[in-house]
N, C-alpha and C. Protein backbone atom coordinates (compact mmCIF):
# COMPACT_ATOMS: atom_id res chain seq x y z
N UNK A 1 183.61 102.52 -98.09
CA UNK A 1 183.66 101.09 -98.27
C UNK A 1 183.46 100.78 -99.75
N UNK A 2 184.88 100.29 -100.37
CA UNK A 2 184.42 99.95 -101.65
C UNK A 2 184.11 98.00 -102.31
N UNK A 3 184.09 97.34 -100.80
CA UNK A 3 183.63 95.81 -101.10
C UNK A 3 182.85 96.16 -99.59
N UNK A 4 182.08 94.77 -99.55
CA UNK A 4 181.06 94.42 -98.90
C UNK A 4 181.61 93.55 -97.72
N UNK A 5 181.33 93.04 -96.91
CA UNK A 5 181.59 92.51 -95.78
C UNK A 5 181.50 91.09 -96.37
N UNK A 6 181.05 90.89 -96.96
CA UNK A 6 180.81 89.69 -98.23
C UNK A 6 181.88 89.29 -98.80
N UNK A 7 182.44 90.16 -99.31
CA UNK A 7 183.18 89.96 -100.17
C UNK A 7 184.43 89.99 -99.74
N UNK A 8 184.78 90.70 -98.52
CA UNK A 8 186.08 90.80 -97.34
C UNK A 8 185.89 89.18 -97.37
N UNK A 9 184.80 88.82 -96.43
CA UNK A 9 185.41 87.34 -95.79
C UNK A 9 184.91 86.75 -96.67
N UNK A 10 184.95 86.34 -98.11
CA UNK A 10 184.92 85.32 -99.02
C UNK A 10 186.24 85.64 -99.75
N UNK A 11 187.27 86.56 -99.99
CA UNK A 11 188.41 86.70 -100.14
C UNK A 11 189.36 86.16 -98.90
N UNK A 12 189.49 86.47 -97.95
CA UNK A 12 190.36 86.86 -96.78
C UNK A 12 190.03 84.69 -96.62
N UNK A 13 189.02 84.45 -96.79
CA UNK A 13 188.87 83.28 -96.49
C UNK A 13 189.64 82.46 -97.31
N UNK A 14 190.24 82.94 -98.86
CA UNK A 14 190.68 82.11 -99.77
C UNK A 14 192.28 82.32 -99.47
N UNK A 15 192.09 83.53 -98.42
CA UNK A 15 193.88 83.90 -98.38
C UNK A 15 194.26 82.87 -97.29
N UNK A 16 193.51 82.77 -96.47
CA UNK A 16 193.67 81.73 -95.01
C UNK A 16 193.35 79.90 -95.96
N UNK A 17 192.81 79.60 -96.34
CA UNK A 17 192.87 78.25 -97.47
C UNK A 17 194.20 78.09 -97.75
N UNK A 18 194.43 79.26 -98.57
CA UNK A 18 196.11 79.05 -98.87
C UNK A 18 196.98 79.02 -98.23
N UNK A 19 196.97 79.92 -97.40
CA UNK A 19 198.32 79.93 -96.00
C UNK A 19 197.69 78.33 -95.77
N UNK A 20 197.03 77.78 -94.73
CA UNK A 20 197.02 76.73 -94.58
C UNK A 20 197.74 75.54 -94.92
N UNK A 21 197.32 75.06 -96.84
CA UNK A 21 197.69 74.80 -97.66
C UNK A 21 199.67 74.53 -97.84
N UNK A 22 199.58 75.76 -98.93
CA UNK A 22 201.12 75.33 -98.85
C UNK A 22 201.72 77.15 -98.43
N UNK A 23 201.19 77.85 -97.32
CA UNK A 23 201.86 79.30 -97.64
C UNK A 23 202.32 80.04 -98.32
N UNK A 24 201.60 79.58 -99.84
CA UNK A 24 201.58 81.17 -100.97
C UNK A 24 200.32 80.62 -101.63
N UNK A 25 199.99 81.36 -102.90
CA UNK A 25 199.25 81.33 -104.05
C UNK A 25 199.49 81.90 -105.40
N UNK A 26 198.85 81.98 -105.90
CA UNK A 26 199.56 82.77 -107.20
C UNK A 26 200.43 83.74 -107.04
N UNK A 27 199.68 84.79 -106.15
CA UNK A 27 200.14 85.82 -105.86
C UNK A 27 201.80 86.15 -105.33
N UNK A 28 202.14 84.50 -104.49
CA UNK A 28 202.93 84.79 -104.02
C UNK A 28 203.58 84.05 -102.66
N UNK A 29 204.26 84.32 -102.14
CA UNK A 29 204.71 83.54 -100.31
C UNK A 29 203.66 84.52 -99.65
N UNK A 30 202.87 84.01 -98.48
CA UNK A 30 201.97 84.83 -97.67
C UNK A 30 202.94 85.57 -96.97
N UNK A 31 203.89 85.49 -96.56
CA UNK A 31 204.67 86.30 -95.81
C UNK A 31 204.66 87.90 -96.02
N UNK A 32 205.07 87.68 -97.72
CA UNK A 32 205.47 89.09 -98.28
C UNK A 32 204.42 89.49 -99.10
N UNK A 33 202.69 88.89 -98.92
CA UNK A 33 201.88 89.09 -99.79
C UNK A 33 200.73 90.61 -99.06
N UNK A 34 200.90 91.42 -100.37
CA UNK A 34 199.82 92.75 -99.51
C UNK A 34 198.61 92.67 -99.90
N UNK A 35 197.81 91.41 -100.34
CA UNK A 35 196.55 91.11 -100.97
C UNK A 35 195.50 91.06 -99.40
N UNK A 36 195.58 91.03 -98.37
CA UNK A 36 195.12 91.11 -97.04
C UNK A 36 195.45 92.58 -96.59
N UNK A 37 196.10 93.25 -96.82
CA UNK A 37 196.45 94.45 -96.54
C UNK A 37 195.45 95.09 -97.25
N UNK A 38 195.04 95.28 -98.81
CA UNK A 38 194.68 95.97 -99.98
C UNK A 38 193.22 95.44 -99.70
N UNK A 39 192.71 94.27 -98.96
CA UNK A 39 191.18 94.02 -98.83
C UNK A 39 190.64 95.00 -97.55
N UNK A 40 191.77 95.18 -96.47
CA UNK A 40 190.90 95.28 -95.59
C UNK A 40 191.07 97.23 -96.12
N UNK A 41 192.20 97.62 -96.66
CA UNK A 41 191.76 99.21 -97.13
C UNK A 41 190.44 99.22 -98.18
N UNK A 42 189.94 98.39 -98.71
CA UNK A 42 188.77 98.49 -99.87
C UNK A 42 187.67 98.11 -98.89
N UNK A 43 187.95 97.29 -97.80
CA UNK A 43 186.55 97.10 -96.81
C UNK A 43 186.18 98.43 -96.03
N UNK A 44 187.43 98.49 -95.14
CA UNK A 44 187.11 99.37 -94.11
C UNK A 44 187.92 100.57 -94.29
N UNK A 45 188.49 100.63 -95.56
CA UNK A 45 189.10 102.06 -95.38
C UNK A 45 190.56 102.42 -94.66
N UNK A 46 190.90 101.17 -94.36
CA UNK A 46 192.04 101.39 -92.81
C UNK A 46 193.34 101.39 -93.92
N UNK A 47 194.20 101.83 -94.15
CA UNK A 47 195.79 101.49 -94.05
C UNK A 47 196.51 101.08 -93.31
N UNK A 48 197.12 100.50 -93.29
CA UNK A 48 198.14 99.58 -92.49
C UNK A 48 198.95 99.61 -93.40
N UNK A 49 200.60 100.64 -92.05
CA UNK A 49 201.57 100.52 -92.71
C UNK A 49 203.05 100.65 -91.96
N UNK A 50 202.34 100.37 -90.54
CA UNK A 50 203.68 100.24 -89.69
C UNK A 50 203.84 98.78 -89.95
N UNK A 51 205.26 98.02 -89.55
CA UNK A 51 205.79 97.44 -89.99
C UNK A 51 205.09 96.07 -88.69
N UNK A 52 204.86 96.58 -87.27
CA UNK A 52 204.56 96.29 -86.04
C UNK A 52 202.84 95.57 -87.03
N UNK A 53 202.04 96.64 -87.02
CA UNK A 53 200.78 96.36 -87.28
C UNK A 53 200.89 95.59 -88.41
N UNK A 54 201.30 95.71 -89.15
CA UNK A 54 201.57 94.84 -90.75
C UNK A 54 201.35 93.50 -89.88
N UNK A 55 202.63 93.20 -89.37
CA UNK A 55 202.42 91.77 -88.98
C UNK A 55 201.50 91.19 -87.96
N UNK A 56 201.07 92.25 -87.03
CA UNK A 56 199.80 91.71 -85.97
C UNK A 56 198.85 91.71 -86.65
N UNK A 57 198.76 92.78 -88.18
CA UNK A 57 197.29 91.78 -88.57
C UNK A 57 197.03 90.58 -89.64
N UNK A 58 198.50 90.08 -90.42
CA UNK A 58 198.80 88.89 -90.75
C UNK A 58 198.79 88.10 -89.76
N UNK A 59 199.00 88.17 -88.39
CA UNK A 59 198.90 87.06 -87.68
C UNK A 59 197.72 86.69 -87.49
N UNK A 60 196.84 87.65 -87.51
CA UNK A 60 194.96 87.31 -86.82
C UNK A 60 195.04 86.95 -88.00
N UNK A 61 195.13 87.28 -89.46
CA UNK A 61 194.32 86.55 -90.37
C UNK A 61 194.67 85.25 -90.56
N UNK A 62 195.94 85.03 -90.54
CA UNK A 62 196.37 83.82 -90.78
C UNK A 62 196.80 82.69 -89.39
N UNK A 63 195.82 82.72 -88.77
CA UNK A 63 195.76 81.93 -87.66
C UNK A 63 194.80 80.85 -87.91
């Protein structure tokens, strides 16, 4: 674990603000953004990289 559980959902929270909002941020359209992908490998270690899972776990976050 190289962030804190802290720091997951005080990010992941600013990614869901934005989807909300207008569906991008700096970064980008949320659609095609891997900034939710790249938190939860620095939280928990996980990769995600089937194309299936990619989007079932953009959907939980951005619900």
């Amino acid at each position: 674990m190289l962030i804190s559980k802290e720091t997951f959902d005080t990010e992941i929270s600013l990614c869901q603000k934005m989807f909300k909002k207008k569906a991008s941020c700096a970064w980008g359209k949320c659609e095609n953004c891997a900034v939710p992908l790249l938190l939860q490998k620095l939280y928990k270690g996980e990769v995600i990289e089937r194309k299936e899972a990619v989007a079932e776990f953009k959907a939980n976050i951005f619900r």
